[in-house]
N, C-alpha and C. Protein backbone atom coordinates (compact mmCIF):
# COMPACT_ATOMS: atom_id res chain seq x y z
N UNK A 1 69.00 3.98 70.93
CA UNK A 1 67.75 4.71 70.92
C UNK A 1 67.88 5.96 71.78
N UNK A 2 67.12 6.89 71.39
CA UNK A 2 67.85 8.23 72.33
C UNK A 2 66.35 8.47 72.85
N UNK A 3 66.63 8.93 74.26
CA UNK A 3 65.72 8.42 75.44
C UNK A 3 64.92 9.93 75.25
N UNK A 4 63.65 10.11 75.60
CA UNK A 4 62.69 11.00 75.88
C UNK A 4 63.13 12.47 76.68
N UNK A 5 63.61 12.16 77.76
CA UNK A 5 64.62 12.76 78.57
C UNK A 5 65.98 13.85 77.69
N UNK A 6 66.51 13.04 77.25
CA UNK A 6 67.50 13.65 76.24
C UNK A 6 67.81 14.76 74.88
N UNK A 7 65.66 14.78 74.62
CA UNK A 7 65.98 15.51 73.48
C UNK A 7 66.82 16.73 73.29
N UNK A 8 66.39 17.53 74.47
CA UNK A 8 67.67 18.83 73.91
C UNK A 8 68.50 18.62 73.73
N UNK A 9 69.07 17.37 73.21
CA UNK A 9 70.84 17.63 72.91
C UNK A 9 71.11 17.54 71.41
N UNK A 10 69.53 17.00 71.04
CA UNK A 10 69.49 17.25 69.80
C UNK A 10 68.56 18.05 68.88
N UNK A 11 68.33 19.19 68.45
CA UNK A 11 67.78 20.49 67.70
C UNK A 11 66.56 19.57 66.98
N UNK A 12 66.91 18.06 66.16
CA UNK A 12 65.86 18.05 65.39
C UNK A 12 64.79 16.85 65.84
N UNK A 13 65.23 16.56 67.51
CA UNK A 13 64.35 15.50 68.15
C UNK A 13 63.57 16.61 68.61
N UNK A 14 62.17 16.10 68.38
CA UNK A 14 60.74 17.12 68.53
C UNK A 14 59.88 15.88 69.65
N UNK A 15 59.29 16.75 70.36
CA UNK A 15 57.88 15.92 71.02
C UNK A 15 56.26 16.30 70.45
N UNK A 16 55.45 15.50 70.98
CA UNK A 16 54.01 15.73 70.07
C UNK A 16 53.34 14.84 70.91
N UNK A 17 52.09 15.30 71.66
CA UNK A 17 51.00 15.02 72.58
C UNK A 17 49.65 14.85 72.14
N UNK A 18 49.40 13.72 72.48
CA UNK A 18 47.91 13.46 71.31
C UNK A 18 47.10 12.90 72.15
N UNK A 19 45.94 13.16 72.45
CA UNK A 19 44.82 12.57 72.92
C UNK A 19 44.06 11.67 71.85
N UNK A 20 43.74 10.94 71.80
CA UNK A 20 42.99 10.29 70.52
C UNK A 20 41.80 9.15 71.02
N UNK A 21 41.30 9.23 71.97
CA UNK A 21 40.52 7.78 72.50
C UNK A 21 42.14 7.30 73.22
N UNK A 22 41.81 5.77 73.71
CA UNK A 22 42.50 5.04 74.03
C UNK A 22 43.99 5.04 73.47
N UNK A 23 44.41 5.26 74.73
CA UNK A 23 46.38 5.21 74.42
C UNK A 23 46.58 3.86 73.99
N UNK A 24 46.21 2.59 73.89
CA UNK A 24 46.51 1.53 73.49
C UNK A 24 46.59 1.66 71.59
N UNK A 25 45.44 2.11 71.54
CA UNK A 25 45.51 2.33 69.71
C UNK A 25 46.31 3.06 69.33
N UNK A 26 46.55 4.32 69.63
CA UNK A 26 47.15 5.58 69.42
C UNK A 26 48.68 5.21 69.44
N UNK A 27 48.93 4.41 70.73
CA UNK A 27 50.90 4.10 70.43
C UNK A 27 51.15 3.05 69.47
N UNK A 28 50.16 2.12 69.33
CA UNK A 28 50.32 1.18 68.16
C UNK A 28 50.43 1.66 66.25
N UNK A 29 49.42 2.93 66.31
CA UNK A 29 49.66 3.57 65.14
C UNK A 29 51.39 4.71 65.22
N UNK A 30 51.32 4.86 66.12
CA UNK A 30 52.63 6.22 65.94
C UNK A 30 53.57 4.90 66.21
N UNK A 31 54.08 4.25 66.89
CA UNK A 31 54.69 3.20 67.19
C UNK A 31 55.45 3.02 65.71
N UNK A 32 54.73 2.79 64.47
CA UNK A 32 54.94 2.42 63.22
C UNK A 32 54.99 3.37 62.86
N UNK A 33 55.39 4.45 62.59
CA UNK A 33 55.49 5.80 62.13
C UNK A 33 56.93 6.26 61.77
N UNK A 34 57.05 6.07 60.14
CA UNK A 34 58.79 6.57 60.10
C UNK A 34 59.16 7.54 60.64
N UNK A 35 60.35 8.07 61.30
CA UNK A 35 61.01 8.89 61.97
C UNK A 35 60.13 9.08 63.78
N UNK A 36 59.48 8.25 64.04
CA UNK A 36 59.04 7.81 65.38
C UNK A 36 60.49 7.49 66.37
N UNK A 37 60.72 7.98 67.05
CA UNK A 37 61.74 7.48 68.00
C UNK A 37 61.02 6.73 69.13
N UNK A 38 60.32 7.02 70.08
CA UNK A 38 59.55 6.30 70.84
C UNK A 38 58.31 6.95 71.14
N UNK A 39 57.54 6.06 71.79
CA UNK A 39 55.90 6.40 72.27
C UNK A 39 55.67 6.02 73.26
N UNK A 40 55.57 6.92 74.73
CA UNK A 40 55.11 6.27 75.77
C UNK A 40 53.70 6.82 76.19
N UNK A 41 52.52 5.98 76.39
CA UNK A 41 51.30 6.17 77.03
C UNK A 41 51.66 7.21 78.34
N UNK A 42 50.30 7.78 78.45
CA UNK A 42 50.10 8.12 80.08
C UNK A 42 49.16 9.38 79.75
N UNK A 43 48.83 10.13 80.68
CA UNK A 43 48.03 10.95 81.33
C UNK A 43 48.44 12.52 81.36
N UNK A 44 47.58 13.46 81.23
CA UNK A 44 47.88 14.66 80.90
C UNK A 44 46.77 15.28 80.86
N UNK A 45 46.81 17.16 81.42
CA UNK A 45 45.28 17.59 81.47
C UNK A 45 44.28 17.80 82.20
N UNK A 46 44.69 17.46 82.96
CA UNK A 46 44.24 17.06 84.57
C UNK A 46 44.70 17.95 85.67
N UNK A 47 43.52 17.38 86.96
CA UNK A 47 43.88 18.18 88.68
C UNK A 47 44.69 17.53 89.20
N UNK A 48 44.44 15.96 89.04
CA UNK A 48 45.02 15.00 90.17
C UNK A 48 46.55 14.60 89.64
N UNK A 49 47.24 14.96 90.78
CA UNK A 49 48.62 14.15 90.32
C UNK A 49 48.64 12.83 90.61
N UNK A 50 49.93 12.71 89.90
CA UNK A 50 50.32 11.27 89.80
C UNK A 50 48.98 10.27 89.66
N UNK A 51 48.14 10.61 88.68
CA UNK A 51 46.97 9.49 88.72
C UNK A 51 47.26 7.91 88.16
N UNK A 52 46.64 7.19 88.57
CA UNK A 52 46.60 6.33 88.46
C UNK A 52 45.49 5.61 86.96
N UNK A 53 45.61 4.51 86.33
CA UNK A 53 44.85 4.15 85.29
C UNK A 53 43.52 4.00 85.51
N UNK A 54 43.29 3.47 86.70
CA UNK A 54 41.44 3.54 86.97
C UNK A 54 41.34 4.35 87.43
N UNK A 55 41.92 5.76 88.33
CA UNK A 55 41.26 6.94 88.89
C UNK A 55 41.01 7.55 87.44
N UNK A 56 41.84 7.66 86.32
CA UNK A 56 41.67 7.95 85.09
C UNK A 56 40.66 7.67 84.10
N UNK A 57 40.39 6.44 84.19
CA UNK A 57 38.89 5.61 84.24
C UNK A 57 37.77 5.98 84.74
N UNK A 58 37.88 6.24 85.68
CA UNK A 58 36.87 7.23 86.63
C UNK A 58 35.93 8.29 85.94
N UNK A 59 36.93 8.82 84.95
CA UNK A 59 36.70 10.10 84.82
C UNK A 59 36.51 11.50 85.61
N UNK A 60 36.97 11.27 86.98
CA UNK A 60 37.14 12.37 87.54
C UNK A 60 38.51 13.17 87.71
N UNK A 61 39.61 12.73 87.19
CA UNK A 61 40.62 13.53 87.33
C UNK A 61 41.06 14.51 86.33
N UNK A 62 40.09 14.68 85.32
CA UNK A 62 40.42 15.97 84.34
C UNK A 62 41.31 15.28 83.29
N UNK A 63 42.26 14.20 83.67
CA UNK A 63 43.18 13.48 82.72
C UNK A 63 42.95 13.28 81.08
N UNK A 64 43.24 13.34 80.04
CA UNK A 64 42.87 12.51 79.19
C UNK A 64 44.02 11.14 79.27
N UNK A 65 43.60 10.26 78.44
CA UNK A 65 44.82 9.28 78.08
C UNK A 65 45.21 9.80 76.65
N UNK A 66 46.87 10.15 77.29
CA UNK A 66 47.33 10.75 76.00
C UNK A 66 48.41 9.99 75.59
N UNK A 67 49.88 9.65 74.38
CA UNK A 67 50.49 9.10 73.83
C UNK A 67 51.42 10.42 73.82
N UNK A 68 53.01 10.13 74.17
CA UNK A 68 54.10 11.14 73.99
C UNK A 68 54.99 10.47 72.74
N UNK A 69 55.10 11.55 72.20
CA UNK A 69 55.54 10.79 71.05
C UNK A 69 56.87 11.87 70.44
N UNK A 70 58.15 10.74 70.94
CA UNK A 70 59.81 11.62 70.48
C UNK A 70 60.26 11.32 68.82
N UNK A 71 59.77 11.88 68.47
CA UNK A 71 60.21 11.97 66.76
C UNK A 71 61.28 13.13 66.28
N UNK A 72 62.14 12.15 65.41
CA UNK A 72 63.27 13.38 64.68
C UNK A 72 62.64 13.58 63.57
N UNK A 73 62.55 15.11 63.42
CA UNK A 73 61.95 16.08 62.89
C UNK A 73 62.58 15.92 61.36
N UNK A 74 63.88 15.83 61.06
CA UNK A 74 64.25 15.45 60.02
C UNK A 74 63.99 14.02 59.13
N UNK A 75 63.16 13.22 59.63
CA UNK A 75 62.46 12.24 59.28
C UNK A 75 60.85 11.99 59.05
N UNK A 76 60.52 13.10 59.70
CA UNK A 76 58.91 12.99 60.30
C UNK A 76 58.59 14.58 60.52
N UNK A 77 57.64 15.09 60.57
CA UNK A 77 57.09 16.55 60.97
C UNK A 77 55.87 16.37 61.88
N UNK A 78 55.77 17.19 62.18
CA UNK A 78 54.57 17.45 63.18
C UNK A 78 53.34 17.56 62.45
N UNK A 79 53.58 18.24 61.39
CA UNK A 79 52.15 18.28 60.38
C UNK A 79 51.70 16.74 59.65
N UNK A 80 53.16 15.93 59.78
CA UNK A 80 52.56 14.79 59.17
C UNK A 80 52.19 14.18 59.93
N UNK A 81 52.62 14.11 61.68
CA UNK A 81 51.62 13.12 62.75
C UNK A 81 50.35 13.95 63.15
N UNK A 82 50.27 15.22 62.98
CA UNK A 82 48.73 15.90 63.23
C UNK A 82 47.58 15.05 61.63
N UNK A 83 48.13 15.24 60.56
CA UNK A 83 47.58 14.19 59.81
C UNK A 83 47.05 13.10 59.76
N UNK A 84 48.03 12.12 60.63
CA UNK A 84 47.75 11.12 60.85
C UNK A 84 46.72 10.60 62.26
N UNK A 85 47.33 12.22 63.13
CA UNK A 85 45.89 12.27 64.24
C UNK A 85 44.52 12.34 63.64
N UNK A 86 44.25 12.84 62.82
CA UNK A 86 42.98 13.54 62.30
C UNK A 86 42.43 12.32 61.53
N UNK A 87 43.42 11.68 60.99
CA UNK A 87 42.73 10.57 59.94
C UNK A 87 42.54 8.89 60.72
N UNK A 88 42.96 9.00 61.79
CA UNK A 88 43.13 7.88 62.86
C UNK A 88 42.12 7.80 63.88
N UNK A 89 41.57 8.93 63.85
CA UNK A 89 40.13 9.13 65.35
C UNK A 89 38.94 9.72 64.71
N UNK A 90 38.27 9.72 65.53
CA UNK A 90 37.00 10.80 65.10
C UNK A 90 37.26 12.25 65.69
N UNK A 91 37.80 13.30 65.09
CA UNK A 91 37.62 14.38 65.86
C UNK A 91 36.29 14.96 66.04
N UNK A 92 35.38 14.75 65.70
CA UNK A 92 34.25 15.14 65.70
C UNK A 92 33.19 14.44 67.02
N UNK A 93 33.99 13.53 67.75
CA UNK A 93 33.10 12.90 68.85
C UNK A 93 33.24 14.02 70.14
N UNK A 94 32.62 14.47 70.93
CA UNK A 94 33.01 14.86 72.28
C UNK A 94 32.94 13.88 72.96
N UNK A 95 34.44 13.80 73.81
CA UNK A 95 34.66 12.70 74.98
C UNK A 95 34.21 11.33 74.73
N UNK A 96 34.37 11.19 73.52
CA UNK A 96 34.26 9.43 73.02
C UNK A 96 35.13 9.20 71.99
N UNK A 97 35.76 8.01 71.74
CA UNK A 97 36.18 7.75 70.72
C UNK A 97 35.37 5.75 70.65
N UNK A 98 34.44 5.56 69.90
CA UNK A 98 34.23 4.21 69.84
C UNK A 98 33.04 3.72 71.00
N UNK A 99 33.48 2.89 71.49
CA UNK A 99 32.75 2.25 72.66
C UNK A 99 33.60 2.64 73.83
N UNK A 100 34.50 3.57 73.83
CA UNK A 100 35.10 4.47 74.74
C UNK A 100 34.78 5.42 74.71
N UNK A 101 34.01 5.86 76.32
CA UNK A 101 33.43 7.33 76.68
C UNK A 101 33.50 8.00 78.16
N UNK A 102 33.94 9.01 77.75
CA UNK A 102 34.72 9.82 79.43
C UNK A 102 35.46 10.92 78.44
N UNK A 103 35.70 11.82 79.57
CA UNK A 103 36.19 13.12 79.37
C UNK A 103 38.13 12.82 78.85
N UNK A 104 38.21 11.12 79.66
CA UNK A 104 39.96 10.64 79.31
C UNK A 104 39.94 10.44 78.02
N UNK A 105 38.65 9.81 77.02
CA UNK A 105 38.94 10.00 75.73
C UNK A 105 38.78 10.74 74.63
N UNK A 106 38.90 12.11 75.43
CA UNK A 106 38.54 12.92 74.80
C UNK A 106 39.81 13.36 73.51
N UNK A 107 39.67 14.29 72.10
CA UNK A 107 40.28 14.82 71.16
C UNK A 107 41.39 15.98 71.59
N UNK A 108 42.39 15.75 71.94
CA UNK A 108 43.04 16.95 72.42
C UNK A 108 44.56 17.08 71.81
N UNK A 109 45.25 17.96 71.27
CA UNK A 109 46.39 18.07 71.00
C UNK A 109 47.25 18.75 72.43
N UNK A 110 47.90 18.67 72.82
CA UNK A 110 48.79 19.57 73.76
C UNK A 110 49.89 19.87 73.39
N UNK A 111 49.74 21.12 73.06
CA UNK A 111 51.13 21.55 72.17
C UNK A 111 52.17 22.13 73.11
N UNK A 112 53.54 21.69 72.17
CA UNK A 112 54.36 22.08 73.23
C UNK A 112 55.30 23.22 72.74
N UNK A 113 54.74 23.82 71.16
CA UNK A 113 55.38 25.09 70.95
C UNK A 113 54.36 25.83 70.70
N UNK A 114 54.60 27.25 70.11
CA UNK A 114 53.66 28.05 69.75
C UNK A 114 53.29 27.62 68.37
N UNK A 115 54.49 26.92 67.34
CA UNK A 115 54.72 26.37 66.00
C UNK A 115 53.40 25.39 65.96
N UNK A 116 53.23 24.17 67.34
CA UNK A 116 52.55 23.51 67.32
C UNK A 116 51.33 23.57 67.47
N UNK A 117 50.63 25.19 68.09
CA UNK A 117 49.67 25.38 68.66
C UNK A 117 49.46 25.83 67.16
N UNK A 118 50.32 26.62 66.23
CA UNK A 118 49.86 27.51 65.17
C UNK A 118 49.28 25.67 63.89
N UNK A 119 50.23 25.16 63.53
CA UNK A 119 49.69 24.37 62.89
C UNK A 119 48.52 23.55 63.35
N UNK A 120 48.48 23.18 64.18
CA UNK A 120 47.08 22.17 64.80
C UNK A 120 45.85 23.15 64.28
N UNK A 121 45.88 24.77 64.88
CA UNK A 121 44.74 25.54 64.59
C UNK A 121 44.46 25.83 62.91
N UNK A 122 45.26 25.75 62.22
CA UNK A 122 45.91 25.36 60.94
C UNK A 122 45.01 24.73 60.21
N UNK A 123 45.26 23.31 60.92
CA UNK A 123 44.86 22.40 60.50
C UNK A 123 43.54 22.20 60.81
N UNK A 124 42.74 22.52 61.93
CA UNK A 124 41.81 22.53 62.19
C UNK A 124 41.16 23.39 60.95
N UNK A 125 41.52 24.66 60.98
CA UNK A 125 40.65 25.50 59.87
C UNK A 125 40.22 25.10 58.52
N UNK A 126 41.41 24.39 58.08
CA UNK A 126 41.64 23.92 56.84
C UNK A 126 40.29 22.83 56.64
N UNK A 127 40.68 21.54 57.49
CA UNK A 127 39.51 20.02 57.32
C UNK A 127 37.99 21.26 57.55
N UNK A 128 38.32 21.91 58.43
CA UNK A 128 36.97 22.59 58.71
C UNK A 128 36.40 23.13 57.38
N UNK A 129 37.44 23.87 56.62
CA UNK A 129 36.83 24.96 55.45
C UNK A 129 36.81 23.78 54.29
N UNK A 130 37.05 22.92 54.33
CA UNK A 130 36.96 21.74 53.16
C UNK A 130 35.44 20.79 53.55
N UNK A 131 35.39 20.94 54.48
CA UNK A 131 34.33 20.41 54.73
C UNK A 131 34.50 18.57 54.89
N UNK A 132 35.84 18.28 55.12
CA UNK A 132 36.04 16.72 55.51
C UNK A 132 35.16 16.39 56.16
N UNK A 133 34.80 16.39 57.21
CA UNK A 133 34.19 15.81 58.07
C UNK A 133 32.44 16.51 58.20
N UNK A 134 31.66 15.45 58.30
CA UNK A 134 30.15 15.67 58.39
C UNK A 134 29.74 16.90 59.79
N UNK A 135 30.23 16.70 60.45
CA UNK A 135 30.67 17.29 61.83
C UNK A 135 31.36 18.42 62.37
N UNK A 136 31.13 19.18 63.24
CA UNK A 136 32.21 20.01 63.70
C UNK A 136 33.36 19.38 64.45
N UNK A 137 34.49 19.41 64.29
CA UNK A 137 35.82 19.10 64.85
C UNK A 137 35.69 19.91 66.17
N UNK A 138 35.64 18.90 67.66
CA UNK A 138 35.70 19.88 68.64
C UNK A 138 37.20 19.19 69.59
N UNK A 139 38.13 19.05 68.61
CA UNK A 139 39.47 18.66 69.19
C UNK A 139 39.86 19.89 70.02
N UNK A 140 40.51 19.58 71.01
CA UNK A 140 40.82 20.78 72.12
C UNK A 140 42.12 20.91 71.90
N UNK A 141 42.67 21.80 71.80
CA UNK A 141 44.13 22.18 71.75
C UNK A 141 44.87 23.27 73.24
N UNK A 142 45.42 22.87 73.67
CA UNK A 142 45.88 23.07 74.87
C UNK A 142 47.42 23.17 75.13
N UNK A 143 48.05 23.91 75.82
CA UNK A 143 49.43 23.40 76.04
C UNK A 143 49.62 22.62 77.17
N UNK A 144 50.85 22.00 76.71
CA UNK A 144 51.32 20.92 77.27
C UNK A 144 51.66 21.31 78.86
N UNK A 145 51.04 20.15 79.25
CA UNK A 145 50.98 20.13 80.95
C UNK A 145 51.90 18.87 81.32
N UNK A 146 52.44 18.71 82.85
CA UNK A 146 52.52 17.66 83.52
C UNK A 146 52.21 16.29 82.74
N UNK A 147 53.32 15.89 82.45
CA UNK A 147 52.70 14.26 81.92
C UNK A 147 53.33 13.27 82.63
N UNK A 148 52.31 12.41 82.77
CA UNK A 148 52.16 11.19 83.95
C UNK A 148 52.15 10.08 83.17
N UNK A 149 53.25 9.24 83.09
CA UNK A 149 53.74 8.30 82.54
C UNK A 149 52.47 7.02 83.07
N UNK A 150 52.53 6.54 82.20
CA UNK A 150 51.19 5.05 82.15
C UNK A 150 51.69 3.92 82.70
N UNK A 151 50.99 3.22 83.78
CA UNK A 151 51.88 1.89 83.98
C UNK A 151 52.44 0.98 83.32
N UNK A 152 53.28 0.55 83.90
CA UNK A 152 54.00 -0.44 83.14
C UNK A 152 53.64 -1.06 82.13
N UNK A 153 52.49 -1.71 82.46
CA UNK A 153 51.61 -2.92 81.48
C UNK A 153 51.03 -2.27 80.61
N UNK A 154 51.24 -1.09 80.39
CA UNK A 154 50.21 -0.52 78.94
C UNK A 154 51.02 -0.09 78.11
N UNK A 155 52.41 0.07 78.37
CA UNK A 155 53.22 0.15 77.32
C UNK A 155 53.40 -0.62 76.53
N UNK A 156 53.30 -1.11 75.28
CA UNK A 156 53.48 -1.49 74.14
C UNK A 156 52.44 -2.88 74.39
N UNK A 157 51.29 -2.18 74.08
CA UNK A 157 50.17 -2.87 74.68
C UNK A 157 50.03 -3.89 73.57
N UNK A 158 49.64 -3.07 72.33
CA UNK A 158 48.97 -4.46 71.13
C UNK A 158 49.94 -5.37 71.25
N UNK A 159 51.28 -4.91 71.38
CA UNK A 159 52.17 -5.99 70.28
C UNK A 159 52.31 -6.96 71.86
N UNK A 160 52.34 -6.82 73.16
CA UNK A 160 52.25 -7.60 73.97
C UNK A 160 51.24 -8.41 73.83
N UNK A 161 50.21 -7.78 74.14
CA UNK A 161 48.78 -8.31 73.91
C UNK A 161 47.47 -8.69 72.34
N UNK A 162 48.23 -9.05 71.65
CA UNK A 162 47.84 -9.26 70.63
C UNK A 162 46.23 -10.09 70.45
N UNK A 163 46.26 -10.95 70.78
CA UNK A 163 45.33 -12.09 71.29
C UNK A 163 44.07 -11.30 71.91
N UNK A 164 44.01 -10.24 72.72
CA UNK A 164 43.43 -9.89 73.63
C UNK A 164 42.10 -9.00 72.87
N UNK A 165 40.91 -9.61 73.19
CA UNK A 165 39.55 -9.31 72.43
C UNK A 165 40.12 -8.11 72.11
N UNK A 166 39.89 -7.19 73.01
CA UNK A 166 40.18 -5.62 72.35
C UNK A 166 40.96 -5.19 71.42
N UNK A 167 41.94 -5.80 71.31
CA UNK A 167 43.17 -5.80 70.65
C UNK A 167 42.92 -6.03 69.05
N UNK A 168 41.76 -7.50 69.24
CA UNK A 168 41.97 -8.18 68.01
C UNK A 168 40.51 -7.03 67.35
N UNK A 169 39.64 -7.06 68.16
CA UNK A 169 38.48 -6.17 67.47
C UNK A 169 38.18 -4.51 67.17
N UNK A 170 39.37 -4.11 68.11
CA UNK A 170 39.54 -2.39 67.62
C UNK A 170 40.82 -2.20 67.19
N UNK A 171 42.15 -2.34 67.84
CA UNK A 171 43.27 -2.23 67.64
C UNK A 171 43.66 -2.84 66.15
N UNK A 172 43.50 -3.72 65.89
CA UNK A 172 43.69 -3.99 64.61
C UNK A 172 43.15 -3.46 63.33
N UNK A 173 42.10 -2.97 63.29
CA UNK A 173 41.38 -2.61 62.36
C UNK A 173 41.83 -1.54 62.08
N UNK A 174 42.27 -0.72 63.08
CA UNK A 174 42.67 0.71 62.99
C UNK A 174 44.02 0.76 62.65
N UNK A 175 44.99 -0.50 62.65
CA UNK A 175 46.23 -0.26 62.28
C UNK A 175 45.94 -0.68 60.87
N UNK A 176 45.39 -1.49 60.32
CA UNK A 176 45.28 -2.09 58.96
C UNK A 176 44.53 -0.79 57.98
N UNK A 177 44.07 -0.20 58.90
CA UNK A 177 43.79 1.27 57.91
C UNK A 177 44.26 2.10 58.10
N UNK A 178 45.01 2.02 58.78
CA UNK A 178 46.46 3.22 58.96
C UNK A 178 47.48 3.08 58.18
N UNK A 179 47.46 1.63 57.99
CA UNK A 179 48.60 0.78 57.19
C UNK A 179 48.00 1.07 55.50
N UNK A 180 46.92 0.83 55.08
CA UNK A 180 46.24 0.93 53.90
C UNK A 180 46.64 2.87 53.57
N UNK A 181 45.73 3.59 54.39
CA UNK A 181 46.13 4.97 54.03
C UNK A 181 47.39 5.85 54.25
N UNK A 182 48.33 4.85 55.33
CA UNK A 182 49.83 5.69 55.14
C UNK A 182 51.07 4.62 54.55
N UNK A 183 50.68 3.78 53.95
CA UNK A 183 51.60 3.11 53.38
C UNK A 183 53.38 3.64 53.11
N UNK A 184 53.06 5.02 52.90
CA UNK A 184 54.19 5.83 52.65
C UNK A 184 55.48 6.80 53.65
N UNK A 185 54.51 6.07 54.90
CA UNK A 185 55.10 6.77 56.32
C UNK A 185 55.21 5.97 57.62
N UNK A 186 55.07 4.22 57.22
CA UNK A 186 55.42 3.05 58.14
C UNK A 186 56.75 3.25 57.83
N UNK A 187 57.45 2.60 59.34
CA UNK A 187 58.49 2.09 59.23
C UNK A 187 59.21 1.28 58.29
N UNK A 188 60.41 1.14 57.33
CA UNK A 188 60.27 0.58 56.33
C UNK A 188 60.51 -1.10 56.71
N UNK A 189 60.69 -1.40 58.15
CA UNK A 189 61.27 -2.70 58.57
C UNK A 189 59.76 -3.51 58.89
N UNK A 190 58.88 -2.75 59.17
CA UNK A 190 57.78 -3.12 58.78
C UNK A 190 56.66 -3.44 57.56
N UNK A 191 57.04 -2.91 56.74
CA UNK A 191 56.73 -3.62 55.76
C UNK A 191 56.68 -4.71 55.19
């Protein structure tokens, strides 16, 4: 597996920063994502360093909870996980996603090229001029800041914690319709 750390050694390993509500849902959907290399939770966006998961909770450290996500580009694109951002959350909530509400769950892309800043705005225009959504899209697009890796225990949260109310009553639902509408972009070992 080629580590987060490492991408420059390879041209077509890309990164991609997503705010979406709760990092628990968000790495469970990209997690399953063909050409996904890895997904680690954590924090981004923010004043406070090195925050912690409940100062983040708080909602006072500016943080969102965001998902880093190392994908080879020759397997996967950026336009197809901004896709799958858009069709996976509500962009249309400010600072909520669900029965999660704070400024940490807020809609945010953090781009880490100009490529990425150009498609996200892209994409924004587009759902906007089609009129997808009932709502205005007030996803924030930002470049990529400082990212603060998530503790231990929240990494690969569902599939640890399966059982776990939250798990079974939001997390799931949202992969089984991730699974229903991207059938064509899971992992194929998952299937």
């Amino acid at each position: 597996m080629i580590q987060p750390d490492n991408q420059e050694n390879n041209l077509n390993i890309k990164k991609a920063t997503f705010g979406a509500g709760c990092f628990w849902c968000t790495e469970a959907v990209y997690t399953a994502v063909e050409g996904v290399i890895s997904v680690r939770p954590g924090y981004m966006g923010g004043e406070t360093l090195n925050p912690t998961y409940n100062q983040v909770c708080e909602g006072t450290t500016g943080h969102a909870e965001v998902i880093e996500i190392i994908f080879d580009s020759t397997k996967t694109s950026f336009e197809n996980l901004l896709v799958i951002f858009f069709k996976t959350h509500d962009a249309t909530t400010l600072n909520r996603q669900g029965g999660d509400v704070g400024t940490q769950y807020r809609s945010v892309v953090f781009y880490h090229s100009d490529e990425q800043k150009q498609q996200t705005e892209q994409m924004i225009s587009q759902l906007t001029d089609e009129k997808i959504f009932a709502d205005p899209i007030v996803t924030e697009v930002s470049p990529a800041e400082e990212f603060y890796k998530a503790e231990d225990y929240h990494h690969n949260y569902f599939i640890n914690n399966r059982n776990q109310p939250y798990c079974m009553a939001v997390i799931e639902p949202k992969l089984s319709k991730f699974a229903a509408n991207f059938r064509d972009k899971i992992k194929k070992e998952l299937l």
